[in-house]
C-alpha atoms as a PDB file:
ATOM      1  CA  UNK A   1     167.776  66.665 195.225  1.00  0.00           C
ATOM      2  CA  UNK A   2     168.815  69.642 197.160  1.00  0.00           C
ATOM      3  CA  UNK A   3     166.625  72.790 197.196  1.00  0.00           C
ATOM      4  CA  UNK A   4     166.721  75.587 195.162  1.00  0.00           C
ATOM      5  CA  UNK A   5     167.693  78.761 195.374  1.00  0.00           C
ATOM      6  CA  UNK A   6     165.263  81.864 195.745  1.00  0.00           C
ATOM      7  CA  UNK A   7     162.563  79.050 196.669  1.00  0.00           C
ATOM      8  CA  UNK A   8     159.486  79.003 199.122  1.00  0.00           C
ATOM      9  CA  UNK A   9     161.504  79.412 201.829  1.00  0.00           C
ATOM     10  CA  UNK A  10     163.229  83.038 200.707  1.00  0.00           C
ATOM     11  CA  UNK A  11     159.660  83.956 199.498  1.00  0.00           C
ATOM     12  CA  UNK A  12     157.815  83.220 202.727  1.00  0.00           C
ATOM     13  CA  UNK A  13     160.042  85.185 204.520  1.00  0.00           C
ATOM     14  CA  UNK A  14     160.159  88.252 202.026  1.00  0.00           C
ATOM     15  CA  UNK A  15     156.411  87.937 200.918  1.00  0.00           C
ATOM     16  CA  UNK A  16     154.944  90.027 203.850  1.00  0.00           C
ATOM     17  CA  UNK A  17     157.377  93.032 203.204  1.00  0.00           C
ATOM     18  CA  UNK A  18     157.113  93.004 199.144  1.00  0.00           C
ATOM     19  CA  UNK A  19     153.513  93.349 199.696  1.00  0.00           C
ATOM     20  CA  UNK A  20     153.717  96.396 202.535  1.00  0.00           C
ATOM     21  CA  UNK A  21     156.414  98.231 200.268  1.00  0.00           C
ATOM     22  CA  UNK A  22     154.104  97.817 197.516  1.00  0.00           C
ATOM     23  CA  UNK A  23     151.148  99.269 199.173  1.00  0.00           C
ATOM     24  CA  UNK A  24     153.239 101.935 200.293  1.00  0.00           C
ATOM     25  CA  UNK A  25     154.511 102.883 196.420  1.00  0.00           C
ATOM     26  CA  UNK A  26     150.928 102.879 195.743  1.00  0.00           C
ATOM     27  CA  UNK A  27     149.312 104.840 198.284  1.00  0.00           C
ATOM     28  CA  UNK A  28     152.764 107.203 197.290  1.00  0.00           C
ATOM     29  CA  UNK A  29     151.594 107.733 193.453  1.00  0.00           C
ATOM     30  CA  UNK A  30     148.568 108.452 194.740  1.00  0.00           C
ATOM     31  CA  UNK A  31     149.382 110.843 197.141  1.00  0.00           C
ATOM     32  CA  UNK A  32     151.596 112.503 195.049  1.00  0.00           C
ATOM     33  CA  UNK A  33     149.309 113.070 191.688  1.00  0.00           C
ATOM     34  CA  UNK A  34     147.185 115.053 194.356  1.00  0.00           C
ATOM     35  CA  UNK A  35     149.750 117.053 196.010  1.00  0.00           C
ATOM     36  CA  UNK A  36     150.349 117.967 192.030  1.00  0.00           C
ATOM     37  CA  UNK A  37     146.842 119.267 191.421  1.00  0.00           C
ATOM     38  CA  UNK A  38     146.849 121.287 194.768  1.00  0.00           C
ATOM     39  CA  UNK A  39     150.383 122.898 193.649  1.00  0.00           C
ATOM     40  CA  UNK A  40     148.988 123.687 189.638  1.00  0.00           C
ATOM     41  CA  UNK A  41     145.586 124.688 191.389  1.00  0.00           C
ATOM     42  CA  UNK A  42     147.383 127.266 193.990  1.00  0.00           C
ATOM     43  CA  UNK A  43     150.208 128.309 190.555  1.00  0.00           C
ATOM     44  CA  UNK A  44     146.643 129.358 188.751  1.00  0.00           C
ATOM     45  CA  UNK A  45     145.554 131.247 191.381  1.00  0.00           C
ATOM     46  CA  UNK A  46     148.612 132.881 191.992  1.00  0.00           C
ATOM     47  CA  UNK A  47     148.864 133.514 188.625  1.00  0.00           C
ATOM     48  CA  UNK A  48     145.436 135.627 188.712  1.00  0.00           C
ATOM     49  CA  UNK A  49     146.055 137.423 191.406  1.00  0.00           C
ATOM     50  CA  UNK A  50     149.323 138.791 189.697  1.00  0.00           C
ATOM     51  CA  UNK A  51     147.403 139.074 186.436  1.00  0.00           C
ATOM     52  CA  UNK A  52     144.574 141.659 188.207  1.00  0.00           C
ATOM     53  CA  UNK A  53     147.206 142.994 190.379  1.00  0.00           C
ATOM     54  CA  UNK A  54     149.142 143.804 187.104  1.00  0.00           C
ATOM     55  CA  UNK A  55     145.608 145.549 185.610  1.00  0.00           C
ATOM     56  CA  UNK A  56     144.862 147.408 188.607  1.00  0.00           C
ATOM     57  CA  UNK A  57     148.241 149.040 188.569  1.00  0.00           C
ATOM     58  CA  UNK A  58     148.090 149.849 185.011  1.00  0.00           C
ATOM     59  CA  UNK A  59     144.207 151.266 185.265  1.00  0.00           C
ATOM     60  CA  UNK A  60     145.639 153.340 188.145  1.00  0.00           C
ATOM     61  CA  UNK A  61     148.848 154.607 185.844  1.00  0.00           C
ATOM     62  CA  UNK A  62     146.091 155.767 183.484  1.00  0.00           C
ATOM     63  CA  UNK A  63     143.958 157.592 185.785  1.00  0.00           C
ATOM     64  CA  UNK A  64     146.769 159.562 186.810  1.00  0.00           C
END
């Protein structure tokens, strides 16, 4: 019987970097979802500061 293809061999040798690249997709996701919060926290912010930016100059346009 010969071996087969794709068998311990091709697994042993592939094993160790399957595992690291997985890690690293995880640790990726992760990274990621918070880089997304940080970018809609700073967007709500900005948004604010444009909103009361956008009331001061209007209260001001009144005054005069």
């Amino acid at each position: 019987m010969g071996r087969r293809r794709g068998g311990p061999g091709v697994e042993g040798r592939h094993r160790g970097a399957a595992d690291d690249t997985a890690g690293v997709l995880d640790g990726l996701s992760g990274g990621l979802a918070g880089m997304g919060d940080a970018l809609s926290n700073a967007a709500r912010s900005y948004r604010a500061a444009d909103e009361d930016a956008a009331d001061s100059v209007a209260d001001s346009a009144r005054e005069i």
